[in-house]
C-alpha atoms as a PDB file:
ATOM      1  CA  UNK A   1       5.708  56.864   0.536  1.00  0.00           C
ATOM      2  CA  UNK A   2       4.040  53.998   2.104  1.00  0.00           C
ATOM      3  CA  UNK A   3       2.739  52.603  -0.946  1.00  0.00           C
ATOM      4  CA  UNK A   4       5.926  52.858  -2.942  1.00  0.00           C
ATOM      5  CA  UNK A   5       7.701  50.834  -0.542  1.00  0.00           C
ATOM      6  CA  UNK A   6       5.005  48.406  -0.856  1.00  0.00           C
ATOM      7  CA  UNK A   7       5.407  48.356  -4.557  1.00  0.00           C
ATOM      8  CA  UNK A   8       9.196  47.760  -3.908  1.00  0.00           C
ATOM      9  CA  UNK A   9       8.991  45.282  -1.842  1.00  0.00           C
ATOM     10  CA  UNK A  10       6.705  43.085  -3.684  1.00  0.00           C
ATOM     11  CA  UNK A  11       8.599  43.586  -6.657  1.00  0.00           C
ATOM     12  CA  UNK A  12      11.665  42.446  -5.001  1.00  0.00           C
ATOM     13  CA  UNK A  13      10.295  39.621  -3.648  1.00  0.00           C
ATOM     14  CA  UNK A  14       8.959  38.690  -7.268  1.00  0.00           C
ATOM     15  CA  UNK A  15      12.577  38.980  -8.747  1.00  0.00           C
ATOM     16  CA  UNK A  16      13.847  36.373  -5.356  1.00  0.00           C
ATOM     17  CA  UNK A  17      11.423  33.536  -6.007  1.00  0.00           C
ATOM     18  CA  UNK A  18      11.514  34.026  -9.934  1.00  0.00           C
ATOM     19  CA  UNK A  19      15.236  34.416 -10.468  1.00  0.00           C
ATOM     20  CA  UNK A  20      16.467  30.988 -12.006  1.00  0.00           C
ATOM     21  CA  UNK A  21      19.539  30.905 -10.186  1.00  0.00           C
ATOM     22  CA  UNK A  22      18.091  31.487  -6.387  1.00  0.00           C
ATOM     23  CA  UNK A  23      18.706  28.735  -4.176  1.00  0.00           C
ATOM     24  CA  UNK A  24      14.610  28.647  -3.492  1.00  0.00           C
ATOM     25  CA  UNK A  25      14.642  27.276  -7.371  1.00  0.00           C
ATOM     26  CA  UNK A  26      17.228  25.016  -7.082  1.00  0.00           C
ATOM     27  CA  UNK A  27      15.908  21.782  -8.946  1.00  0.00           C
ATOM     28  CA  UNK A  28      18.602  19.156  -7.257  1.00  0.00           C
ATOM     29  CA  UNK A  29      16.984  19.826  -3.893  1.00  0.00           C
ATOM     30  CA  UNK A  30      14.508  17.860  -5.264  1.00  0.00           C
ATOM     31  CA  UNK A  31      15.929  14.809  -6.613  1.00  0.00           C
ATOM     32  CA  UNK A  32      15.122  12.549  -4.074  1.00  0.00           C
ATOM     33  CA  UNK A  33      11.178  13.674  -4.320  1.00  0.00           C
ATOM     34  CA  UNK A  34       8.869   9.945  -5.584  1.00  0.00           C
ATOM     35  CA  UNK A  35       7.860   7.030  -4.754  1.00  0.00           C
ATOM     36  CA  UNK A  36      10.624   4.351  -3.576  1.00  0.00           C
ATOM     37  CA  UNK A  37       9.810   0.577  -3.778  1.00  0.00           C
ATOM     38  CA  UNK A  38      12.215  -0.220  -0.593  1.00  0.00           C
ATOM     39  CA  UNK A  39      13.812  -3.868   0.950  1.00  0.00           C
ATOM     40  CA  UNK A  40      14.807  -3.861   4.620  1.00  0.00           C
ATOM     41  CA  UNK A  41      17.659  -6.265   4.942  1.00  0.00           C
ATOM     42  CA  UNK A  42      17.245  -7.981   8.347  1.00  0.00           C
ATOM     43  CA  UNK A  43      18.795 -10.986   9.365  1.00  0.00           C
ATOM     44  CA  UNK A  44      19.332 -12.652   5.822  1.00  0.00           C
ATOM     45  CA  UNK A  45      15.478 -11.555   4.714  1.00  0.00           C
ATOM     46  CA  UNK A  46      14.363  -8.883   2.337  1.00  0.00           C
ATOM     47  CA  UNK A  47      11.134  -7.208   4.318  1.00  0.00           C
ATOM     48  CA  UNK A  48       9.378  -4.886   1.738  1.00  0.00           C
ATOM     49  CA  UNK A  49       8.521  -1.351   2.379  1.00  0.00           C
ATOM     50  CA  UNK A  50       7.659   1.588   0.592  1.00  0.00           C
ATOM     51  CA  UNK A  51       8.559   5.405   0.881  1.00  0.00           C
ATOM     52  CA  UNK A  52       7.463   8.123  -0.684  1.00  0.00           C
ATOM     53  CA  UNK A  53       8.914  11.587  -0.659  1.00  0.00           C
ATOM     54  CA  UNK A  54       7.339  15.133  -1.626  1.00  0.00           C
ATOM     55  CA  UNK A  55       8.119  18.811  -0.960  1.00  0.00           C
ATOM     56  CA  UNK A  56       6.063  21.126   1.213  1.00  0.00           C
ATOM     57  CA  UNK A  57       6.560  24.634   0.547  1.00  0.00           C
ATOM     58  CA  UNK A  58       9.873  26.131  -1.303  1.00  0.00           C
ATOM     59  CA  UNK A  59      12.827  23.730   0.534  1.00  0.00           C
ATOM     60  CA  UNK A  60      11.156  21.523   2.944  1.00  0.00           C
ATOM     61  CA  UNK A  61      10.686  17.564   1.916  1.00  0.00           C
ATOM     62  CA  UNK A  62       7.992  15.703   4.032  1.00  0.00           C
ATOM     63  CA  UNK A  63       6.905  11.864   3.276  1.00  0.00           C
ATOM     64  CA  UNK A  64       4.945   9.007   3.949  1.00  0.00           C
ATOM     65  CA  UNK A  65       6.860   5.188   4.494  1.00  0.00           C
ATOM     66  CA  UNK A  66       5.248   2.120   4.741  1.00  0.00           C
ATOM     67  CA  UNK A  67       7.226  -1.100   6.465  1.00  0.00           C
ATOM     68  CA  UNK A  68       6.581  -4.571   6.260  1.00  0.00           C
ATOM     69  CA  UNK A  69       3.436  -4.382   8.664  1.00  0.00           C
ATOM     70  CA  UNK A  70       1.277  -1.796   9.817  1.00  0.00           C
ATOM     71  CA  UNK A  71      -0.408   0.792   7.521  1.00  0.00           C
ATOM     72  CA  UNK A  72       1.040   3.938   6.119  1.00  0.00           C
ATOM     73  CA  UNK A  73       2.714   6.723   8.670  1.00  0.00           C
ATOM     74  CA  UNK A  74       3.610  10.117   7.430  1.00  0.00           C
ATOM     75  CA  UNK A  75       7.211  11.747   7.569  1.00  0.00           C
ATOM     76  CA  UNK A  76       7.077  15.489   9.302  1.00  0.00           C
ATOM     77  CA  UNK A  77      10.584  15.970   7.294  1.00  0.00           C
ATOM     78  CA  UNK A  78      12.915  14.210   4.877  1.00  0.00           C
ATOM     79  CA  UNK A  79      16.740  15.413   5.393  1.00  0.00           C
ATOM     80  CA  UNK A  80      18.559  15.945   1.906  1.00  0.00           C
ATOM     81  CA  UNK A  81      21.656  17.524   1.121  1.00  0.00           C
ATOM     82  CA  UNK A  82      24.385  16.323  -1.363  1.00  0.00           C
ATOM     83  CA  UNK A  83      22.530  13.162  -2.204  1.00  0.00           C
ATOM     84  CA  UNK A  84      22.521  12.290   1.707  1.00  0.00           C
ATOM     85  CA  UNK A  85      18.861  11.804   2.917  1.00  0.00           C
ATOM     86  CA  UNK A  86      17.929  10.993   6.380  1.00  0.00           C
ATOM     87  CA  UNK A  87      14.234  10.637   8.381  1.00  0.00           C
ATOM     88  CA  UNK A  88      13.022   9.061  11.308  1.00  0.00           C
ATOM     89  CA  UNK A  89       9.588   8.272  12.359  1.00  0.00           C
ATOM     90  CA  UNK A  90       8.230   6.757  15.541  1.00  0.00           C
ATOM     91  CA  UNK A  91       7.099   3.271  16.287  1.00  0.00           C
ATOM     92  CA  UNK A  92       3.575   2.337  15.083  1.00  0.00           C
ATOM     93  CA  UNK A  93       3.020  -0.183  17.917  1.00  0.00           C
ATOM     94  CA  UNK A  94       2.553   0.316  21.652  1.00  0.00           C
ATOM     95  CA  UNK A  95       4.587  -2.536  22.158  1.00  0.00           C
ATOM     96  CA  UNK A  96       7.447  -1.126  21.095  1.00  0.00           C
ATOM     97  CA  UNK A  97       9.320   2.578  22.094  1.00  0.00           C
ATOM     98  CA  UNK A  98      12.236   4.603  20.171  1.00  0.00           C
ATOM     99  CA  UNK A  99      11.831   6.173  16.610  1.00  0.00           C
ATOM    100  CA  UNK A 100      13.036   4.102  13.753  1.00  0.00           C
ATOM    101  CA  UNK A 101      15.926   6.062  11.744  1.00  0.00           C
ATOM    102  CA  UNK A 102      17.114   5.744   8.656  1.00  0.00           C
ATOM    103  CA  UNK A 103      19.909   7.256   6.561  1.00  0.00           C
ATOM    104  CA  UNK A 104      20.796   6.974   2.950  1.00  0.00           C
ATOM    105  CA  UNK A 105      22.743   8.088  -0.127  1.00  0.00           C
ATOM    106  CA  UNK A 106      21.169   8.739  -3.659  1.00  0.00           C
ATOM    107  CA  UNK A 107      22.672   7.243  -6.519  1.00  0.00           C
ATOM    108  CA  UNK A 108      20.722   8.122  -9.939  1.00  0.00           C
ATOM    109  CA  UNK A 109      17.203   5.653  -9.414  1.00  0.00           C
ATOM    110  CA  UNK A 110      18.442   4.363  -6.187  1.00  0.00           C
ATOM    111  CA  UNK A 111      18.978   4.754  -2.896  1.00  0.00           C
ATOM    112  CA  UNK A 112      21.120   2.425  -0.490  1.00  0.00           C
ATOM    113  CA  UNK A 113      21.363   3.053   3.216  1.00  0.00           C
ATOM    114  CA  UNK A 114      21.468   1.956   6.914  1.00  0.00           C
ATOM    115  CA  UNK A 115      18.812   2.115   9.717  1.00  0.00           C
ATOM    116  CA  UNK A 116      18.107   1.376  13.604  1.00  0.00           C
ATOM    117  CA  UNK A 117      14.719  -0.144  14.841  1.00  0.00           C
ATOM    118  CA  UNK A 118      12.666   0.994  17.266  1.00  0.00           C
ATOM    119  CA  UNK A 119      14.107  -1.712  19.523  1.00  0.00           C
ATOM    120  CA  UNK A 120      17.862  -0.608  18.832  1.00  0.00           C
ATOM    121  CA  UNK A 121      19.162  -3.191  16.448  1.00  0.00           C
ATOM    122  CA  UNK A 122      20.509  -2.338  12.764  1.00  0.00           C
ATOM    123  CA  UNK A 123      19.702  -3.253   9.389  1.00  0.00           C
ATOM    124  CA  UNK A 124      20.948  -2.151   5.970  1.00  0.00           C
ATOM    125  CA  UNK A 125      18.271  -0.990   2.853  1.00  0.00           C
ATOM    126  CA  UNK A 126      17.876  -0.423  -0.761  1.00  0.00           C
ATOM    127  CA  UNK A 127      15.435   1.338  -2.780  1.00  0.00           C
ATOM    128  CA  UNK A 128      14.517   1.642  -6.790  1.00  0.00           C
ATOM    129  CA  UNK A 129      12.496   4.177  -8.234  1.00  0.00           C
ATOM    130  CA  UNK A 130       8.616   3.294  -8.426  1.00  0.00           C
ATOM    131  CA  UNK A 131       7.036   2.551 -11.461  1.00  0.00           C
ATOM    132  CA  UNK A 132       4.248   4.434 -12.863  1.00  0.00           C
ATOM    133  CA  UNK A 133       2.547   1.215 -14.270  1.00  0.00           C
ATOM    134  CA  UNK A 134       0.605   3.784 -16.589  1.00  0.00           C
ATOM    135  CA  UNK A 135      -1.134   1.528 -19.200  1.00  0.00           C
ATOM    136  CA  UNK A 136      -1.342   2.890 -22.765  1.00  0.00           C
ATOM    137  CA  UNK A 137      -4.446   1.808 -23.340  1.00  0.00           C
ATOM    138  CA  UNK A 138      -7.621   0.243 -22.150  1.00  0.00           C
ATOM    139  CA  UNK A 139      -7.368  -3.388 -21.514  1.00  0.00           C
ATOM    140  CA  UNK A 140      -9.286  -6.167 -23.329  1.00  0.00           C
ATOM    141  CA  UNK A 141     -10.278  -9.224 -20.559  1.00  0.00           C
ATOM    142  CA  UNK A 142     -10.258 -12.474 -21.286  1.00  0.00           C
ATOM    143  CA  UNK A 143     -11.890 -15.177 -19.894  1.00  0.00           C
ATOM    144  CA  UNK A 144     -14.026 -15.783 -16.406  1.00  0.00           C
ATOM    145  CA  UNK A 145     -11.846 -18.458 -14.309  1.00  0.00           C
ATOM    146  CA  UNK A 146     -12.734 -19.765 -11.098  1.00  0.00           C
ATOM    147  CA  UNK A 147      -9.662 -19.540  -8.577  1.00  0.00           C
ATOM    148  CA  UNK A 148     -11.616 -21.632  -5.582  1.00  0.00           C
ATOM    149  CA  UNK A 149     -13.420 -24.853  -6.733  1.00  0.00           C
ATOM    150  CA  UNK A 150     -15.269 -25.384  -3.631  1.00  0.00           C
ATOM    151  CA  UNK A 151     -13.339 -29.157  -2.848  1.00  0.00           C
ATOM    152  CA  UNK A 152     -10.026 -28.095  -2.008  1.00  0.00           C
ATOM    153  CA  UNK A 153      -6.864 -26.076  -2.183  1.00  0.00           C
ATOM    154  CA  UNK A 154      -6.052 -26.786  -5.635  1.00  0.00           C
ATOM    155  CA  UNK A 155      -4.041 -24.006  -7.235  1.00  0.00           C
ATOM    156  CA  UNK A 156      -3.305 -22.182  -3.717  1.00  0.00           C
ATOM    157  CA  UNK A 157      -0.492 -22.650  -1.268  1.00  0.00           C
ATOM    158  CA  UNK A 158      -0.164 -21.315   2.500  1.00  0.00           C
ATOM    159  CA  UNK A 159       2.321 -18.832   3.499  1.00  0.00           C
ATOM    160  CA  UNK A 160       3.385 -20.978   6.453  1.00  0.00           C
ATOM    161  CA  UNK A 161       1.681 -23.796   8.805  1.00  0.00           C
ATOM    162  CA  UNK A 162      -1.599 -24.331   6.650  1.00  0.00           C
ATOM    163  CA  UNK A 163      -4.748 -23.792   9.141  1.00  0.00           C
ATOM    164  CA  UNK A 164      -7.019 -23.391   5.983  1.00  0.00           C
ATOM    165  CA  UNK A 165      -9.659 -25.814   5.256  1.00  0.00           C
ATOM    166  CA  UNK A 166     -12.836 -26.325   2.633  1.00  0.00           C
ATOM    167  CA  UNK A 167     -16.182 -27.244   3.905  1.00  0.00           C
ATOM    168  CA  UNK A 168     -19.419 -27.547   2.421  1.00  0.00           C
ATOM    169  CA  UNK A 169     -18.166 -25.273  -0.883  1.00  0.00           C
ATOM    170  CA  UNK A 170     -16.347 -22.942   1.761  1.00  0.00           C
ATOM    171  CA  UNK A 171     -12.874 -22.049   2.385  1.00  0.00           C
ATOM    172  CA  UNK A 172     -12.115 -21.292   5.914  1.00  0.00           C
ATOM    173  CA  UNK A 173      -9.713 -20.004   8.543  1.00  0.00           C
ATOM    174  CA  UNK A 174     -11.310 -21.180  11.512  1.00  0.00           C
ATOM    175  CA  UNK A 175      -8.388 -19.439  13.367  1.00  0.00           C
ATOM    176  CA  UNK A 176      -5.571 -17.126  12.723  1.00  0.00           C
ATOM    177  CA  UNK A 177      -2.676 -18.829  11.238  1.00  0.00           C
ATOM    178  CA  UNK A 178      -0.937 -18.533   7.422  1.00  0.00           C
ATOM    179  CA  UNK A 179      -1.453 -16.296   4.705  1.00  0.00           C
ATOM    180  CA  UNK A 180      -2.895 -18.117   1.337  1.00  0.00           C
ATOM    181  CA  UNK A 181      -1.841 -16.981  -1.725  1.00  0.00           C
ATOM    182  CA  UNK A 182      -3.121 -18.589  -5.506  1.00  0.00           C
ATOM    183  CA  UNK A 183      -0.304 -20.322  -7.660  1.00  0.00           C
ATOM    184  CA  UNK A 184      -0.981 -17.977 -10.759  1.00  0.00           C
ATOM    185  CA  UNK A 185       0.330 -14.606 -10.838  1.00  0.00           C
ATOM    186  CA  UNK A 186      -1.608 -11.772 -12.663  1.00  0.00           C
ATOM    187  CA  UNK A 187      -1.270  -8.316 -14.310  1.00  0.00           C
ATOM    188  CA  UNK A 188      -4.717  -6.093 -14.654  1.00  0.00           C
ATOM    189  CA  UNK A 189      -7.566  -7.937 -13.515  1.00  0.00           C
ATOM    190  CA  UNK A 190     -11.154  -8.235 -12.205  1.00  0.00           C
ATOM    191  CA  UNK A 191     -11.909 -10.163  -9.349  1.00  0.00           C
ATOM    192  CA  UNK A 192     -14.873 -11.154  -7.728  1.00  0.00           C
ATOM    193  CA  UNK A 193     -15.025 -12.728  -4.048  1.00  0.00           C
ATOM    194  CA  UNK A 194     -16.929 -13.380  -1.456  1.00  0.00           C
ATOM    195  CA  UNK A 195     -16.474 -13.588   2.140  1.00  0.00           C
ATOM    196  CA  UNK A 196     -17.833 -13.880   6.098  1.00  0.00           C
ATOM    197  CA  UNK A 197     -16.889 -13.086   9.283  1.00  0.00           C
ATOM    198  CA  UNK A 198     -17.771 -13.457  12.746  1.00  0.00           C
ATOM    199  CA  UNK A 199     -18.175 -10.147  14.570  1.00  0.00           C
ATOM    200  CA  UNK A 200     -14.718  -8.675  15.286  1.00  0.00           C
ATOM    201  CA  UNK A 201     -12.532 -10.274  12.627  1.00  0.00           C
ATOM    202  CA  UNK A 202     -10.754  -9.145  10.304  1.00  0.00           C
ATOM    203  CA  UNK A 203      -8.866 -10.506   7.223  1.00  0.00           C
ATOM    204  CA  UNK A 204      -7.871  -8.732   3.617  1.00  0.00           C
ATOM    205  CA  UNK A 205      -7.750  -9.260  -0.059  1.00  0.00           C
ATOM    206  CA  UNK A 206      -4.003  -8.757  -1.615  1.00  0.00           C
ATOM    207  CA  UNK A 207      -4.153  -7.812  -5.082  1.00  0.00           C
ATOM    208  CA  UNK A 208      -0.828  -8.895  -6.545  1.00  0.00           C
ATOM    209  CA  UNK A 209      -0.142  -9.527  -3.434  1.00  0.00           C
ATOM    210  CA  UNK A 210       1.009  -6.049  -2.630  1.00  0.00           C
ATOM    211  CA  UNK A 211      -2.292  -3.919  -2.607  1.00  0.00           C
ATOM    212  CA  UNK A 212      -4.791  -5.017   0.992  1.00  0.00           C
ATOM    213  CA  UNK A 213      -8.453  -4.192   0.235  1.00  0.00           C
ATOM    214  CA  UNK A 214      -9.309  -4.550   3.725  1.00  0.00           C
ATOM    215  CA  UNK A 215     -12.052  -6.949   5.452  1.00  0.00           C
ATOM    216  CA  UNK A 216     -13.406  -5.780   8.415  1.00  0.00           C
ATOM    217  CA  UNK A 217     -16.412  -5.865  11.074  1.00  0.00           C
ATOM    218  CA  UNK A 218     -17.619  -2.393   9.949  1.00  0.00           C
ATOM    219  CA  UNK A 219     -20.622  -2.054  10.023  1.00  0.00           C
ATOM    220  CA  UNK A 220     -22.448   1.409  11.549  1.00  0.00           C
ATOM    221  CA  UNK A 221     -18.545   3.117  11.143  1.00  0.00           C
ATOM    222  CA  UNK A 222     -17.577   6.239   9.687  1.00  0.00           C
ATOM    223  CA  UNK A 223     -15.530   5.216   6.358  1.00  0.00           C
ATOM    224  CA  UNK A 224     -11.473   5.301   7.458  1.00  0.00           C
ATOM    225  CA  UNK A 225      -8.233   4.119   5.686  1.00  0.00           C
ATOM    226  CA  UNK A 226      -7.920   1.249   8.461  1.00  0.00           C
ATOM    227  CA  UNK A 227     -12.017  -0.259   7.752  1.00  0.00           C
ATOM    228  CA  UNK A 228     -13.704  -2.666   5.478  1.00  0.00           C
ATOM    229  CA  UNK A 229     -13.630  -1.595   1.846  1.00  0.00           C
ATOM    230  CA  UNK A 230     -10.690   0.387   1.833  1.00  0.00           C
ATOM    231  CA  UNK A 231      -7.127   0.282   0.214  1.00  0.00           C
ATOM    232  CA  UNK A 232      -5.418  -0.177   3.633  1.00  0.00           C
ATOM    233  CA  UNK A 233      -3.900   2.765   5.032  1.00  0.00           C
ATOM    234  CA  UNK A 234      -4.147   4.749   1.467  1.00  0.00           C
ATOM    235  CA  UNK A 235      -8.123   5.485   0.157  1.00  0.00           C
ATOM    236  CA  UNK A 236     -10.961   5.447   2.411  1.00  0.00           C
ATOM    237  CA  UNK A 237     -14.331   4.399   0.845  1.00  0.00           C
ATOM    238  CA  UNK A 238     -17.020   6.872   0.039  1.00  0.00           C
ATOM    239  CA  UNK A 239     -19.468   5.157   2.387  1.00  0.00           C
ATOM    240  CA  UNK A 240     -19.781   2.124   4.311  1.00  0.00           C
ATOM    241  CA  UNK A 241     -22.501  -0.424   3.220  1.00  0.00           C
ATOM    242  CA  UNK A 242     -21.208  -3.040   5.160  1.00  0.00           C
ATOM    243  CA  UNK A 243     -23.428  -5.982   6.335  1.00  0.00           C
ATOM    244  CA  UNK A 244     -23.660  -7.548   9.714  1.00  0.00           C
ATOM    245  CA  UNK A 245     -21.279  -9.959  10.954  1.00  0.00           C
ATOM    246  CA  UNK A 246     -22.403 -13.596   9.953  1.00  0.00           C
ATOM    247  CA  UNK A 247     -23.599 -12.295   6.517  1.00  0.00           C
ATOM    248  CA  UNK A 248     -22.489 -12.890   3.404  1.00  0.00           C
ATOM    249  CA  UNK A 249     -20.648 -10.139   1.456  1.00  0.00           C
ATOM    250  CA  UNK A 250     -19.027  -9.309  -1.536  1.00  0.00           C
ATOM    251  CA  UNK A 251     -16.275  -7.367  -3.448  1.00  0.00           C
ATOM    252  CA  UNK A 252     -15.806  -6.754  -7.315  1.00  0.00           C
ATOM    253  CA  UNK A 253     -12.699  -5.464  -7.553  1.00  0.00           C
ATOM    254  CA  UNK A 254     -10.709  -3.947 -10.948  1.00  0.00           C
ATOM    255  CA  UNK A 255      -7.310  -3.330 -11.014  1.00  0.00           C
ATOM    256  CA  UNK A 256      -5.134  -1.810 -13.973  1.00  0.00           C
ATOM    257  CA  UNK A 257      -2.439  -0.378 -13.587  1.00  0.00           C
ATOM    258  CA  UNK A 258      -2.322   1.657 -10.031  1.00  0.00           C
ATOM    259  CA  UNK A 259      -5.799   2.446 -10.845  1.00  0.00           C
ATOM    260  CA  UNK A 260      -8.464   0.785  -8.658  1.00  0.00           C
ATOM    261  CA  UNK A 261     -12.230   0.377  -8.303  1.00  0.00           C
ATOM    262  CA  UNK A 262     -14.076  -1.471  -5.786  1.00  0.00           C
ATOM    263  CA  UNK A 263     -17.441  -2.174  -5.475  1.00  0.00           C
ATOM    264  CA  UNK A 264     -18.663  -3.202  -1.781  1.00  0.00           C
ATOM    265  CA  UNK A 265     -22.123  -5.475  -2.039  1.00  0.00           C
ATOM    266  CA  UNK A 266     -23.039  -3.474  -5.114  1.00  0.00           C
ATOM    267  CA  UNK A 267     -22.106  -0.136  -3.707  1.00  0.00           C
ATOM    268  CA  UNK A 268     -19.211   1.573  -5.957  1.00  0.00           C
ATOM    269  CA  UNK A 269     -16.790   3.348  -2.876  1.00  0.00           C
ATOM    270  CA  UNK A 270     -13.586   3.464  -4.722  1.00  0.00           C
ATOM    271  CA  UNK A 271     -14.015   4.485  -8.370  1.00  0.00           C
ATOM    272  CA  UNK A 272     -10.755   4.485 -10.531  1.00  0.00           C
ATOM    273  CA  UNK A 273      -8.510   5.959  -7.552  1.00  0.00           C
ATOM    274  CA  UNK A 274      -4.810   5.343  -7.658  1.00  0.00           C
ATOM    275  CA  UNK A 275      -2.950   3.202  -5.017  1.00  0.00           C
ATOM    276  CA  UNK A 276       0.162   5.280  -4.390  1.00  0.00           C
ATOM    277  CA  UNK A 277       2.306   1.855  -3.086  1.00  0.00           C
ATOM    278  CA  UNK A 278       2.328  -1.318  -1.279  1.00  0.00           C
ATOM    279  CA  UNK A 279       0.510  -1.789   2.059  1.00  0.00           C
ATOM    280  CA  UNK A 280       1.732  -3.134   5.058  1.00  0.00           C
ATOM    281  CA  UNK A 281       1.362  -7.255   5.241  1.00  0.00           C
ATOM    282  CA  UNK A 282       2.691  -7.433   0.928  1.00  0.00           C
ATOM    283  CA  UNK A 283       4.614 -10.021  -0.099  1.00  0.00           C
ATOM    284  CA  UNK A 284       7.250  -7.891  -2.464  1.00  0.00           C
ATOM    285  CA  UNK A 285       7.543  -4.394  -3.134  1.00  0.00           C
ATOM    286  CA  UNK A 286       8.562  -5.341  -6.818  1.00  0.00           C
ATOM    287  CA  UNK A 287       5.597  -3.543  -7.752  1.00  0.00           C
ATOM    288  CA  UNK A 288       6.442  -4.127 -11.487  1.00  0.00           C
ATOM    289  CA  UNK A 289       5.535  -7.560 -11.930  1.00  0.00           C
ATOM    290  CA  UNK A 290       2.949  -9.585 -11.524  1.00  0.00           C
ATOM    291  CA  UNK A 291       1.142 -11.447  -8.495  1.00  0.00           C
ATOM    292  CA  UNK A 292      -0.962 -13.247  -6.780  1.00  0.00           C
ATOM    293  CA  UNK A 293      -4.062 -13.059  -5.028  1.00  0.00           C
ATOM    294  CA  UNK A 294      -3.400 -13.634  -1.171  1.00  0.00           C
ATOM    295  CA  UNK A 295      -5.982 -13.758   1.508  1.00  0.00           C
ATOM    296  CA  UNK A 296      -5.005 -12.740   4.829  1.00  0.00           C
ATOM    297  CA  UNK A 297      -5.275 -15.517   7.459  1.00  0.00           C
ATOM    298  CA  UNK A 298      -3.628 -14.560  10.285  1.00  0.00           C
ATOM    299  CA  UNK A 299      -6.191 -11.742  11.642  1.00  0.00           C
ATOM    300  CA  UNK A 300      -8.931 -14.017  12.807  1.00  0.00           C
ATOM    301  CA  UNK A 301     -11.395 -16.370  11.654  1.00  0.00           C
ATOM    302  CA  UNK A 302     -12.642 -15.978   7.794  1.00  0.00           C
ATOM    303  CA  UNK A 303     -14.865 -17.556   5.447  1.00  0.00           C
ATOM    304  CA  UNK A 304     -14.225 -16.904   1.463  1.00  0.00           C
ATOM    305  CA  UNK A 305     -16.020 -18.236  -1.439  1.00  0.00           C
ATOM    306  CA  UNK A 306     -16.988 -17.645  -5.082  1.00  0.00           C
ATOM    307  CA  UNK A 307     -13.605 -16.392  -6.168  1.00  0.00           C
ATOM    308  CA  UNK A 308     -13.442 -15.343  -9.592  1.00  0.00           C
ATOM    309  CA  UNK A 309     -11.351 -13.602 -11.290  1.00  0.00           C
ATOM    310  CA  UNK A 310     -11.243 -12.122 -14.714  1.00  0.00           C
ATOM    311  CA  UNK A 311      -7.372 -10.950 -16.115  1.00  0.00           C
ATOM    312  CA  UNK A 312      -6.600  -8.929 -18.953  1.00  0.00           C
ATOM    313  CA  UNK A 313      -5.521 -10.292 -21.858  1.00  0.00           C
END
């Protein structure tokens, strides 16, 4: 008796989760699951940020968001019912206290919607579908060009008050100040750079300005989302061949795509992995264009050098 109600039950259960009309199946519960490249509207500015939404189990959506600093912070649960979503996540910074809220409304690709910061104050957003920046085929690379000549800042511009200066082949931010960014703006690429810090600092490497390879005093650490050689609050490296502080190190980095491989001094620790969305610190999140190569300044003293890159054709 025992076992036939077993057999029953299991049976039932099959016909619940399978039936094409149950509510459990119910594909528009779903719509809002992807990636979102978002704006925050704040005061007349457009701050990028990034969300991502996915389902956990049969009807429960969970996510990760990204904001205009900080590194990525997951979602324990996405609210969405007739194309109104809503989330809130707490504040990433000890200086600050209250969850940040937002609420939206789904309109085909996009997504439109008000929000309160941690500190009370409002903002409006907006947010577009992601794109998959899948390339169709493999690319061909054109020529070696140097982005740093070693005598000045030709071809780069500061992101603010300029603290950056060249020296003896060397360009430096002797303290924290401005972002640099190059003039040119590039598709799939391979760059080679070099760089050196003083024990402590920190800096990054923006590819398209969106994407922060990090910099970091790292050496004898564990591998983590937050440390040198990783894509910043995304992929951890596979190991951590970092150098002392002082020394010279270097990065060979390929991007195509979202697909990204970097080599730290020599050591592969991302191979092909793909970058799911913008860090924290990006300039846009119109991650279908092209950009620039920025180098953060504004983290503590850096030296860079030997900056070559390589783009697709």
């Amino acid at each position: 008796m025992e076992k036939k109600f077993f057999q029953l039950l299991v049976l039932t259960a099959t016909f619940f989760f399978l039936k094409p009309n149950s509510p459990l199946m119910a594909q528009e519960h779903f719509a809002l699951e992807g990636r979102w490249d978002m704006a925050l509207h704040v005061n007349g500015n457009d701050l990028p940020s990034w969300l991502e939404v996915q389902h956990s189990g049969l009807r429960t959506l969970v996510g990760r968001y990204v904001g205009a600093g900080g590194s990525a912070r997951p979602i324990s649960k996405v609210n969405f019912q007739d194309d109104k979503m809503s989330f809130s996540i707490p504040p990433q910074w000890e200086s600050t206290n209250g969850d940040i809220s937002f609420e939206g409304t789904l309109q085909g690709d996009s997504l439109t919607g008000t929000g309160i910061a941690s500190d009370g104050s409002g903002f409006t957003w907006s947010a577009h579908r992601a794109p998959l920046l899948e390339r169709a085929s493999k690319p061909v690379w054109g020529a070696p060009a140097r982005l740093f000549d070693g005598k000045g800042l030709k071809g780069w511009h500061a992101l603010g008050k300029n603290q950056w200066i060249v020296e003896n082949g060397i360009l430096r931010s002797p303290h924290s100040g401005a972002n640099l960014v190059t003039d040119r703006v590039f598709n799939d690429f391979k760059l080679h750079i070099e760089f050196r810090y003083p024990k402590e600092s920190n800096s990054g490497v923006y590819l398209r300005g969106r994407y922060e390879v990090q910099v970091e005093d790292s050496k004898g650490k564990q591998p983590a989302v937050g440390l040198l050689g990783a894509v910043y609050g995304f992929i951890a490296p596979s190991s951590m061949p970092a150098k002392n502080a002082g020394e010279w190190q270097s990065y060979d980095i390929t991007l195509t795509g979202r697909m990204v491989t970097v080599v730290l001094n020599g050591v592969t620790v991302i191979c092909n992995r793909e970058i799911p969305g913008i860090t924290g610190g990006a300039i846009n999140s119109n991650e279908g264009e092209p950009g620039p190569i920025l180098i953060q300044g504004d983290h503590g003293p850096i030296d860079y050098r030997n900056i070559i890159i390589t783009p697709a054709k």
